[in-house]
Protein backbone atom coordinates (compact mmCIF):
# COMPACT_ATOMS: atom_id res chain seq x y z
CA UNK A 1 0.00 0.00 0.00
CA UNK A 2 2.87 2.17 0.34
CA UNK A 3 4.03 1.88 -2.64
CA UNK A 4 0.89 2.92 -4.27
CA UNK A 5 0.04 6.12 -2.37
CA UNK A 6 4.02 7.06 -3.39
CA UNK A 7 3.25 5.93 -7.25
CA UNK A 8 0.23 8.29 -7.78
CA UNK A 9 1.77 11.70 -7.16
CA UNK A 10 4.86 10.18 -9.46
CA UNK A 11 2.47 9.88 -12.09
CA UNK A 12 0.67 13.18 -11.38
CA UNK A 13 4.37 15.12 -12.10
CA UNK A 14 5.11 12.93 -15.13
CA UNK A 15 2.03 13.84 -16.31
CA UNK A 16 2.03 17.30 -15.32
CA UNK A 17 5.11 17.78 -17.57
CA UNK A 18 4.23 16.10 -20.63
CA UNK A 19 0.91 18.26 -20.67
CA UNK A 20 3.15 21.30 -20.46
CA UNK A 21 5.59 20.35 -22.74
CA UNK A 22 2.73 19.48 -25.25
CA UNK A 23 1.35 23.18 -24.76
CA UNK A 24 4.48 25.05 -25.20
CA UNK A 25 5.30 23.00 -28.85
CA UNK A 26 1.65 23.90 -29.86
CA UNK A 27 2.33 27.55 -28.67
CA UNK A 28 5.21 27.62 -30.86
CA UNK A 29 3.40 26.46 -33.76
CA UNK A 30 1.13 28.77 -33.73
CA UNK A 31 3.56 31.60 -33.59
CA UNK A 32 3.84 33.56 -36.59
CA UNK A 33 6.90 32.79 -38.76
CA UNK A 34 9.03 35.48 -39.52
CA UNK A 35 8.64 37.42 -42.47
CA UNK A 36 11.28 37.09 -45.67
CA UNK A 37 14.23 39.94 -44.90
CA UNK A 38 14.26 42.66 -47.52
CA UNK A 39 11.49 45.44 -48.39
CA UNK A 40 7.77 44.15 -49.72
CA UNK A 41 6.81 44.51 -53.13
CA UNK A 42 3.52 46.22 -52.88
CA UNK A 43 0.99 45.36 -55.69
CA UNK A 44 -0.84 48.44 -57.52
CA UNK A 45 -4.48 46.43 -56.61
CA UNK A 46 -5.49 44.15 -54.38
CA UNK A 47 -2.54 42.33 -52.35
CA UNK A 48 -4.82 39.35 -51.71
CA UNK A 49 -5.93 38.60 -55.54
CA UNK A 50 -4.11 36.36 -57.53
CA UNK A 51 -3.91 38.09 -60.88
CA UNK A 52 -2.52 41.18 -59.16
CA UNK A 53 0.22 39.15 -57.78
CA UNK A 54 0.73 37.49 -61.39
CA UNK A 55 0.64 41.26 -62.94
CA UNK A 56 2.84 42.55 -60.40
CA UNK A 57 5.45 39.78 -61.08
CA UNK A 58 5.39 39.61 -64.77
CA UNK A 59 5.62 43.43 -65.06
CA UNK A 60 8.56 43.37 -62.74
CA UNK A 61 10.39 40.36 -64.75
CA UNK A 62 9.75 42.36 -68.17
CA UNK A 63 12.15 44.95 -66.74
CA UNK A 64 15.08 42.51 -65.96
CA UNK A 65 16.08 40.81 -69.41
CA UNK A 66 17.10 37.54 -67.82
CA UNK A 67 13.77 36.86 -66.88
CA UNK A 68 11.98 38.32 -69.72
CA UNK A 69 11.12 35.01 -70.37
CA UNK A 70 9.79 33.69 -67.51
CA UNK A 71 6.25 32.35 -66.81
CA UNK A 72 3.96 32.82 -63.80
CA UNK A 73 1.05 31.50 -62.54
CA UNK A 74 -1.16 31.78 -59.65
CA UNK A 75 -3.14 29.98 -57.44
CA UNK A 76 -4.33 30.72 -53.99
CA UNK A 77 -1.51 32.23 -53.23
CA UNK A 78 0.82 29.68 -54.85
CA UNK A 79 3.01 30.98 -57.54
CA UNK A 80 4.20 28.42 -59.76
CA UNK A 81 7.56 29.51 -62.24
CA UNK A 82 8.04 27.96 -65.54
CA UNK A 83 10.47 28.70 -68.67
CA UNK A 84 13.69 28.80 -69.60
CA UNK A 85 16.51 30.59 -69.16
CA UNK A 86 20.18 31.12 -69.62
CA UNK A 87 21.44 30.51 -66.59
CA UNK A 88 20.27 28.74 -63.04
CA UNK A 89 21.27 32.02 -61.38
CA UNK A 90 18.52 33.63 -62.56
CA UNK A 91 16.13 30.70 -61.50
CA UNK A 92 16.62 31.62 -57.87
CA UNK A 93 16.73 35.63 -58.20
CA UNK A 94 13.36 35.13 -60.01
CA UNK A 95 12.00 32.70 -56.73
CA UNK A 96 13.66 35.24 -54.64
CA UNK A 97 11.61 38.15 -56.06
CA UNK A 98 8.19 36.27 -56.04
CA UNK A 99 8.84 35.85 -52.21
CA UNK A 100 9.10 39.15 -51.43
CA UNK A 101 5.55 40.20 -53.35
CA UNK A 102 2.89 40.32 -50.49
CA UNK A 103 0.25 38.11 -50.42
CA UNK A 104 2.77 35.31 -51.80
CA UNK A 105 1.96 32.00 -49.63
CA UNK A 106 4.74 29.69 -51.42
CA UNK A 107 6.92 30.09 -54.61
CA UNK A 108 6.98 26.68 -57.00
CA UNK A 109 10.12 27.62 -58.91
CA UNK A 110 9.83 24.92 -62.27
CA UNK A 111 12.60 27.09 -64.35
CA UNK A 112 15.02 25.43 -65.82
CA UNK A 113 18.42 26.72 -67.18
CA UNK A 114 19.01 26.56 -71.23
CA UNK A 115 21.46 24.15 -72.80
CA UNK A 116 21.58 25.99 -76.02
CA UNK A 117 25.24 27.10 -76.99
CA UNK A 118 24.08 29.54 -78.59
CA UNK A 119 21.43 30.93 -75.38
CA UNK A 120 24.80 30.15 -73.41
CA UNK A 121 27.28 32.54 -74.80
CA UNK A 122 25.34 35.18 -75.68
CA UNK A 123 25.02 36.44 -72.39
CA UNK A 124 28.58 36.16 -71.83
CA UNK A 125 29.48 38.35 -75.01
CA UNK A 126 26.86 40.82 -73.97
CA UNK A 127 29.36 41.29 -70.68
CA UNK A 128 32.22 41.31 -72.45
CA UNK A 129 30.73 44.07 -74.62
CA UNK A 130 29.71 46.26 -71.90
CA UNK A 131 32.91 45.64 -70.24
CA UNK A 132 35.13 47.02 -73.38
CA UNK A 133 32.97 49.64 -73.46
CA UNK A 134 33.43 50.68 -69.59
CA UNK A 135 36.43 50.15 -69.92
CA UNK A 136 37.25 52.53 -73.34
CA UNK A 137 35.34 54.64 -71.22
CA UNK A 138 37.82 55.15 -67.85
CA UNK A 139 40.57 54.73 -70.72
CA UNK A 140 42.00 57.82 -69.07
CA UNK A 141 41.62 57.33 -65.65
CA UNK A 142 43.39 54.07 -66.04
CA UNK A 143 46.35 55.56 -67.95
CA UNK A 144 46.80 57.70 -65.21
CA UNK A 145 46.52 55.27 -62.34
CA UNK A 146 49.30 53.02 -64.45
CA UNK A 147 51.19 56.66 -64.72
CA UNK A 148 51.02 57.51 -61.15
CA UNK A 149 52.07 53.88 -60.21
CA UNK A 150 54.86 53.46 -62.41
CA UNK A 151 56.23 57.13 -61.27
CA UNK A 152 55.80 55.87 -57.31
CA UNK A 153 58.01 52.72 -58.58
CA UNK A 154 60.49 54.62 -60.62
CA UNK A 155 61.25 56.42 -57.24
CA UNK A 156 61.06 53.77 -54.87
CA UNK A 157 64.19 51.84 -56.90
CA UNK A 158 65.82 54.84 -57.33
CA UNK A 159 66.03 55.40 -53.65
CA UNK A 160 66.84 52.24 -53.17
CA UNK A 161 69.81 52.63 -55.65
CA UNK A 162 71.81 55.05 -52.96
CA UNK A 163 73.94 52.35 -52.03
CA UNK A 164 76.61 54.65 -50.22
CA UNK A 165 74.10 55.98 -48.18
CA UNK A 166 72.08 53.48 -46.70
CA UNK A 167 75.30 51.32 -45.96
CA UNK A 168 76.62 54.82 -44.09
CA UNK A 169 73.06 54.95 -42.11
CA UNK A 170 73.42 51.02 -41.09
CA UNK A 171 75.54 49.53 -38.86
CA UNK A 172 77.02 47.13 -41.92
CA UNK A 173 76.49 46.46 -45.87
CA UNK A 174 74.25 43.98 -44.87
CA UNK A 175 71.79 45.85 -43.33
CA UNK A 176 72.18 48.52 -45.56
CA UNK A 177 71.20 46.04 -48.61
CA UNK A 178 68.35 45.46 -46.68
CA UNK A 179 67.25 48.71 -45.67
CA UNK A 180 66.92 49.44 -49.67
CA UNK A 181 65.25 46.09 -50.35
CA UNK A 182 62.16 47.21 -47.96
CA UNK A 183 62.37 50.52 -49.62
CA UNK A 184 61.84 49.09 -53.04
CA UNK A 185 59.15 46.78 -51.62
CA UNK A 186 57.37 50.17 -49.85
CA UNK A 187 57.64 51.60 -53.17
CA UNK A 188 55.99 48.88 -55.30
CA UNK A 189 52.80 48.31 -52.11
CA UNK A 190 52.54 52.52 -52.46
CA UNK A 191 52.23 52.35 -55.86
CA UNK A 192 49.64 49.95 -56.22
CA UNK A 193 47.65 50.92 -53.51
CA UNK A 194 47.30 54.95 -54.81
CA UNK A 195 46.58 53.51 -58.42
CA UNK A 196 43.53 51.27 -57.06
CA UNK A 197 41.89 54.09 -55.13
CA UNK A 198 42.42 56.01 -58.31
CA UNK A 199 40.38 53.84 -60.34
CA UNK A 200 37.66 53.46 -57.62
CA UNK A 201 38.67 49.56 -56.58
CA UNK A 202 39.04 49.84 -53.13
CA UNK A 203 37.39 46.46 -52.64
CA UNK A 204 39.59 44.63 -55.09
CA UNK A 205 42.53 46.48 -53.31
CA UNK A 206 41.15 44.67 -49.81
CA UNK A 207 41.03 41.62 -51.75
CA UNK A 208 44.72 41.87 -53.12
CA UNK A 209 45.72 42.83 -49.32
CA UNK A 210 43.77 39.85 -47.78
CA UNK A 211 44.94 37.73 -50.08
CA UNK A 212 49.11 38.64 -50.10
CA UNK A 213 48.70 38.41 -46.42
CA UNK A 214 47.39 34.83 -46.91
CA UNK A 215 50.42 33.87 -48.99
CA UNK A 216 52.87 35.67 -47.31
CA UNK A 217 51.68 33.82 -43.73
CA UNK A 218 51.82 30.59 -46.04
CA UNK A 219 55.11 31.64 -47.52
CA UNK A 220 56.38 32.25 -43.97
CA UNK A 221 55.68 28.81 -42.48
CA UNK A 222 57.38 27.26 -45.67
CA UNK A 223 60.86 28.67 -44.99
CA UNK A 224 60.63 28.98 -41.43
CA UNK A 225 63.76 27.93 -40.92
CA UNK A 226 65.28 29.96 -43.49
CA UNK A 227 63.78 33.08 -42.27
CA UNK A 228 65.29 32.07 -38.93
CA UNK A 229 68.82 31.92 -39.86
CA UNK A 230 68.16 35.08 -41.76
CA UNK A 231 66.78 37.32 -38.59
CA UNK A 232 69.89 35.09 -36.95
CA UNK A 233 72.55 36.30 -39.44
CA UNK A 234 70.59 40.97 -38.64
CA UNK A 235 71.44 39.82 -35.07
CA UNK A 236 74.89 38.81 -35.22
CA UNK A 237 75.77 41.55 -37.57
CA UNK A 238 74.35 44.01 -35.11
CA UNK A 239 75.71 42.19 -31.78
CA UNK A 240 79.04 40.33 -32.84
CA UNK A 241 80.22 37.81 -30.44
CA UNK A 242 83.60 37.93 -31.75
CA UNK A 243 86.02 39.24 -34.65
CA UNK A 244 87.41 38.18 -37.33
CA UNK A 245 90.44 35.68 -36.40
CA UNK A 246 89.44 34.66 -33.32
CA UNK A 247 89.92 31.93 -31.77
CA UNK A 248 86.67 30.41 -30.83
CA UNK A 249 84.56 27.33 -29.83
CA UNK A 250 81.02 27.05 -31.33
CA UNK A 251 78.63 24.33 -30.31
CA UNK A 252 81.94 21.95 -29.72
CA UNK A 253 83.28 23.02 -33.23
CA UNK A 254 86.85 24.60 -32.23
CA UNK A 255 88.24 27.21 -35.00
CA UNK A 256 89.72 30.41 -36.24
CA UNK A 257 86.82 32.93 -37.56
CA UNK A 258 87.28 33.63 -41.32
CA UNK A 259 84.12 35.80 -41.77
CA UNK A 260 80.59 36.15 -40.83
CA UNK A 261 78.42 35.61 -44.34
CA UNK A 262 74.42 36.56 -44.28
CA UNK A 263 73.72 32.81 -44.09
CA UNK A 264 76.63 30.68 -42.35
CA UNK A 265 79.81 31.67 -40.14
CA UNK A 266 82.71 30.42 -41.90
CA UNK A 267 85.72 28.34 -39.05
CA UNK A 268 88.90 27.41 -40.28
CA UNK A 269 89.36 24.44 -37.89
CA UNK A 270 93.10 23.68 -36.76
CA UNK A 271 93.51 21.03 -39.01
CA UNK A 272 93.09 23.83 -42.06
CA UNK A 273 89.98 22.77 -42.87
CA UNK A 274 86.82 24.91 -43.47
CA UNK A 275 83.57 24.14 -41.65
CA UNK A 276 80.63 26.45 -42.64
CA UNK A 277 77.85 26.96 -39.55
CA UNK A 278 74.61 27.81 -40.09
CA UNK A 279 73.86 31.42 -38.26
CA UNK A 280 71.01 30.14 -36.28
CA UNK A 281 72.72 27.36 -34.62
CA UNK A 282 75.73 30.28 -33.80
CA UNK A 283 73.03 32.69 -32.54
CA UNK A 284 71.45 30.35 -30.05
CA UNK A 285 74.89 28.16 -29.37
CA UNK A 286 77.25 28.75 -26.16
CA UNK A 287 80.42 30.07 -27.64
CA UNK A 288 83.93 30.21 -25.91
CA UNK A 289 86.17 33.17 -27.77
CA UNK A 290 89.90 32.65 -26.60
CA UNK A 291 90.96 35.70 -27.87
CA UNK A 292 88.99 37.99 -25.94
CA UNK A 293 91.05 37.24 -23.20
CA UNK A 294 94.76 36.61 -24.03
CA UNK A 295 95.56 34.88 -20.91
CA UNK A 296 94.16 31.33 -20.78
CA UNK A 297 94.88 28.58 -17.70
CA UNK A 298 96.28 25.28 -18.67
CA UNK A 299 96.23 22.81 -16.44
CA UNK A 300 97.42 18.56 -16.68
CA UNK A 301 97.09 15.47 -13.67
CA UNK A 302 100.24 13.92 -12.37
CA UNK A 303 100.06 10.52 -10.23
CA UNK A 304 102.67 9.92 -7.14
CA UNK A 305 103.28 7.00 -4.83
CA UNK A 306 100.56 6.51 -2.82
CA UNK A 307 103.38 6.59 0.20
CA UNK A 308 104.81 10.08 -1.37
CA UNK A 309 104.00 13.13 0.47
CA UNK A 310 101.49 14.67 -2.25
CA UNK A 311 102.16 18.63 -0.79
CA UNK A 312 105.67 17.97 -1.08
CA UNK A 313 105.15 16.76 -4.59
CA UNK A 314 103.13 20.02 -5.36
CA UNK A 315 105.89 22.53 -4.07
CA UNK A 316 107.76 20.69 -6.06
CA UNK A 317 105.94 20.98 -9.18
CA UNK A 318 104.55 24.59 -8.62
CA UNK A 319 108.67 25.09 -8.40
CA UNK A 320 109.17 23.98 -12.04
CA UNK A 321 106.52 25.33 -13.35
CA UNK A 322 106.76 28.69 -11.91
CA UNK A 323 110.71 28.68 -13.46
CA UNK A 324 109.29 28.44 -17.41
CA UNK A 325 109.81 32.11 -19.15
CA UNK A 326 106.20 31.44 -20.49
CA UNK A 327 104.49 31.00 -17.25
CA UNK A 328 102.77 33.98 -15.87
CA UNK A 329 103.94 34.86 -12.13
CA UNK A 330 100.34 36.46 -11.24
CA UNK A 331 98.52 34.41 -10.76
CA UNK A 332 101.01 31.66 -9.78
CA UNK A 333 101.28 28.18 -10.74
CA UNK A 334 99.41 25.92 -8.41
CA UNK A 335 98.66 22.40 -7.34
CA UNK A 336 95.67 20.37 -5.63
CA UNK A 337 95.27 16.43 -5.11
CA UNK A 338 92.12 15.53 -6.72
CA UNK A 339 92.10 12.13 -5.71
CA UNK A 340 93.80 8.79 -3.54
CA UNK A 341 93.65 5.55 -5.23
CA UNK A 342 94.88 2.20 -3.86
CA UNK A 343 98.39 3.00 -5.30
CA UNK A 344 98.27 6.32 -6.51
CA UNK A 345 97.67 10.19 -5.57
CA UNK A 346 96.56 11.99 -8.34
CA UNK A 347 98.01 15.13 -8.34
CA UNK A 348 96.52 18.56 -10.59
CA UNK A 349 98.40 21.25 -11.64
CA UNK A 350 97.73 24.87 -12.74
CA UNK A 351 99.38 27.42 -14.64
CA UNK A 352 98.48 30.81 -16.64
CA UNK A 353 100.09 31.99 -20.06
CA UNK A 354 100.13 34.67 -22.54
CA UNK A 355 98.44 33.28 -25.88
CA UNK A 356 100.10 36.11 -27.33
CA UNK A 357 103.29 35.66 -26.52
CA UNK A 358 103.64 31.24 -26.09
CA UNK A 359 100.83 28.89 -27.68
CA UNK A 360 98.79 26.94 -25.70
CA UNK A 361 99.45 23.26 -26.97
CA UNK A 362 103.07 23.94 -26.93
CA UNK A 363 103.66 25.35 -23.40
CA UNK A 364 101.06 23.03 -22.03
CA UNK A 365 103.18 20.27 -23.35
CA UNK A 366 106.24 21.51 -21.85
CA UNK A 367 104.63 22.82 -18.97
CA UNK A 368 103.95 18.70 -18.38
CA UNK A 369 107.31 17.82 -19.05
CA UNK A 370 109.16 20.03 -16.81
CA UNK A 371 106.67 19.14 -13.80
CA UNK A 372 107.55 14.98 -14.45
CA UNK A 373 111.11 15.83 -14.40
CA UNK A 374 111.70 17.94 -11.56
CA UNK A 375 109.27 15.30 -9.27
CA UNK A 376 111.17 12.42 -10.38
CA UNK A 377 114.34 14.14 -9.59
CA UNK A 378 113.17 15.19 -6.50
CA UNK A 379 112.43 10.85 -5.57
CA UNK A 380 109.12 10.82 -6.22
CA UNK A 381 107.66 7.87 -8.07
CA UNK A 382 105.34 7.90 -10.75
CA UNK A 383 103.56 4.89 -10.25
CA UNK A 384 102.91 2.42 -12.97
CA UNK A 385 100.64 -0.63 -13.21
CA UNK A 386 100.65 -3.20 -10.76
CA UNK A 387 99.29 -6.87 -11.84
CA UNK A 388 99.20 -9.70 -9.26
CA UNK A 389 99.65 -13.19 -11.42
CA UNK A 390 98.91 -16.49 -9.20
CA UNK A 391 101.01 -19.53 -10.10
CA UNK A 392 99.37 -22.65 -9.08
CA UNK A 393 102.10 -25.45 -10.80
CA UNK A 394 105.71 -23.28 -10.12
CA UNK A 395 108.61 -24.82 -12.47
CA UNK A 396 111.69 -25.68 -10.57
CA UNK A 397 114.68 -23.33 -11.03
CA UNK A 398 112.82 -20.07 -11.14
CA UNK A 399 113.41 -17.54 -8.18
CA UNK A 400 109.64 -16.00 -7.68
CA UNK A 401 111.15 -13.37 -5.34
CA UNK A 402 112.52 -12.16 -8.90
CA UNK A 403 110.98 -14.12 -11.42
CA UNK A 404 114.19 -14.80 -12.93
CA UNK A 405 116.37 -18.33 -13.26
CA UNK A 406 119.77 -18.22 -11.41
CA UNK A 407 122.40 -17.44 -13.40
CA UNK A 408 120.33 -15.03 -16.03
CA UNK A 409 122.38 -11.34 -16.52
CA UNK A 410 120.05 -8.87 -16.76
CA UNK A 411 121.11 -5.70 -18.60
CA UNK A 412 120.30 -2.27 -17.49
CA UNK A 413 117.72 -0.61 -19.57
CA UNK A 414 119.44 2.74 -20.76
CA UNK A 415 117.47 6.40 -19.25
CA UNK A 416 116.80 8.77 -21.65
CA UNK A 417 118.32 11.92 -21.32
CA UNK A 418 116.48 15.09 -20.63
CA UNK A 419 116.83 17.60 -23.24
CA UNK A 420 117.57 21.26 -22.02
CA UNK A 421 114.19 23.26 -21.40
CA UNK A 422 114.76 26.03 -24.14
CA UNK A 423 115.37 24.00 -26.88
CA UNK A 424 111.76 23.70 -27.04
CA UNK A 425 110.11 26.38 -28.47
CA UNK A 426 106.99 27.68 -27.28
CA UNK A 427 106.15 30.53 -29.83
CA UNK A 428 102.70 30.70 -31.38
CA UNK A 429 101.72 29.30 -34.56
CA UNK A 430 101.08 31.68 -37.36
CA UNK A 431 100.40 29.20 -40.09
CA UNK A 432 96.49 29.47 -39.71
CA UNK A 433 96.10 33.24 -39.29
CA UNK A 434 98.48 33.94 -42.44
CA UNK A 435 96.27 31.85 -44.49
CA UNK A 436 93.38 33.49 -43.22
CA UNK A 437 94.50 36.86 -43.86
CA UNK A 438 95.66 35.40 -47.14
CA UNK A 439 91.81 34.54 -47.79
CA UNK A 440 90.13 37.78 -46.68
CA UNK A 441 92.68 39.84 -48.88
CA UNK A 442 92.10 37.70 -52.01
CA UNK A 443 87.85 36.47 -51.51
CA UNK A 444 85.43 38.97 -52.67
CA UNK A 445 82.65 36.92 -50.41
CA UNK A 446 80.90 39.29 -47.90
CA UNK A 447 81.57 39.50 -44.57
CA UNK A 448 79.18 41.20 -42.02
CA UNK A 449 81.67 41.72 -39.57
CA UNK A 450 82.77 45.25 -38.26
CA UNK A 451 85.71 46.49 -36.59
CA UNK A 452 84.12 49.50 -35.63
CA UNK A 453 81.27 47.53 -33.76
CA UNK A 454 82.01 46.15 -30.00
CA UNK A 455 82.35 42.48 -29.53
CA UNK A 456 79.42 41.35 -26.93
């Protein structure tokens, strides 16, 4: 019974709301639709009477020569469209105009478009005609749009053709070159917009706008990465990371600078080779320029007994290197342990040169070889390789103490003898900048960068 008395009201609200929703789709059919947009066609008689409204539309289809042809008919309010015409077009701009007459309850469009040739083309050489004549017409007006255009032109190229002055007004030729590029551009945009407003096609001139915008946003996302390297190459022309001949390190390629080129930063690498880098990877890469600063650390590892005293072994070593001609006094050489093995101490030594005056591989090299020498001499060991070998089955005669038999001489290895200091010279090499100088001189190839600009 519960269940019951708790169904009924359930079915009262379902009810309830189909009744209502019933009631509102009823009230919205019998809401008036809205009438067609545009004005009404009044009729000369009565609005309501059929012939009026076949009058009215015949008279009005006379006047359009398209529709000349056309044949109406109606019927309580029905009109009904027959013939044929030239073109389907004209079909629905004849429907379109029987909608708007008042009194018009529904439009029965039964026109059909011609197949003739003949019916076809006619039209279209009718067009053609009254477009030759139009144009013959404004004859002068476009003469003088064309004029005024090719004047606006003829300017724009021949400011652009002041070639000493834009590259005085820029910071380099390059930007100079470009500077008259957008010139000529600004020109040729100026010219053709003045000579459309003179000829009264401001909407075609939207249209040609609209549409280069399209192409050039197209245009753009096809050579993205050309444009890129492009806005790359204005930057570093404008904020030069370094000069020509310097010594430099870009994205882990190590090389001399030969020149700085719109599209690519030429490297000769140490070996004498050329390596060509595309501008955008140099814009956004971390680059190390060795020339900025002439002085430049070098630093090698030595390994000592593990029983050595390593600070002894670093006085030692700081010693020898701080007695090299090449070595700079301030800041003096120094020496840190960086690590204890099981049989080693590896030792690390510093020292700070002139690039000018000694190069780098050079005095490094000797730098290393006067360190070795002077701890050796001193009695510290450089260790070497220890390997343990376990003999299971030991052959008789052999003393393992020694690992030699009784008896066997053994002759003294010879020590090579160290070579006096300055016989090794430490001088910089000049092959790679004479050849680079030798290439600037005789290459005609651009090169965007400017002594006269500050190296950031």
């Amino acid at each position: 019974m519960a269940r019951r008395r708790c169904g009924f009201p359930l079915l009262w609200v379902a009810a309830l709301l189909i009744s209502m929703s019933v009631l509102g789709d009823r009230a919205q059919a019998q809401q008036a639709e809205p009438s067609p947009q545009g004005s009404v066609i009044r009729t000369t008689s009565d609005a309501n009477s059929d012939a009026a409204i076949r009058d009215r539309l015949q008279g009005i289809y006379a006047q359009i020569g398209d529709l000349s042809e056309v044949e109406v008919n109606v019927a309580d309010g029905v009109v009904t469209l027959d013939g044929v015409i030239a073109n389907q077009t004209y079909a629905q701009q004849a429907a379109a105009i029987a909608n708007r007459v008042d009194g018009v309850v529904a439009v029965q469009n039964n026109i059909s478009a011609s197949v003739d040739v003949g019916e076809r083309i006619s039209p279209f050489f009718d067009r053609l005609s009254g477009m030759f004549e139009t144009a013959g017409t404004a004859a002068p007006l476009f003469l003088l749009a064309l004029a005024v255009f090719g004047v606006i032109l003829a300017l724009g190229w021949w400011v652009a053709s002041w070639t000493r002055f834009w590259r005085r007004v820029s910071p380099n030729p390059f930007i100079g070159d470009l500077l008259a590029q957008a010139v000529r551009v600004s020109g040729f945009v100026l010219g053709v917009v003045i000579a459309l407003n003179l000829i009264g096609a401001s909407a075609l001139m939207g249209t040609v706008l609209g549409g280069a915008g399209v192409v050039g946003l197209a245009i753009g996302f096809a050579v993205r990465d050309s444009l890129e390297n492009y806005i790359a190459s204005i930057m570093l022309s404008l904020r030069q990371p370094f000069r020509a001949n310097d010594h430099v390190v870009v994205d882990g390629n190590e090389g001399k600078v030969v020149r700085l080129t719109s599209r690519a930063t030429i490297l000769m690498t140490p070996d004498g080779n050329h390596l060509r880098i595309p501008n955008t990877i140099v814009f956004k890469a971390v680059i190390i320029n060795y020339t900025t600063n002439p002085e430049r650390r070098l630093d090698f590892q030595l390994g000592v007994d593990a029983n050595d005293d390593p600070q002894a072994a670093i006085e030692t070593g700081s010693k020898a290197l701080a007695d090299l001609e090449f070595v700079l006094a301030d800041p003096p050489p120094n020496g840190v342990i960086m690590s204890v093995g099981d049989s080693n101490i590896i030792l690390k030594f510093t020292a700070w040169i002139n690039q000018e005056r000694a190069d780098f591989l050079k005095a490094r090299s000797r730098a290393i070889r006067a360190t070795k020498m002077a701890v050796e001499a001193a009695g510290f060991t450089l260790p070497e390789p220890i390997y343990r070998l376990r003999i299971d089955n030991r052959p008789a005669g052999i003393d393992f103490a020694t690992g030699h038999a009784p008896g066997d001489q053994l002759a003294a290895r010879p020590r090579a003898q160290p070579v006096p200091q300055g016989d090794a010279s430490v001088e910089p090499d000049d092959h790679l900048d004479e050849k680079i100088a030798e290439e600037r001189r005789d290459s005609e190839a651009e090169d965007l960068l400017n002594t006269k600009r500050p190296v950031e």
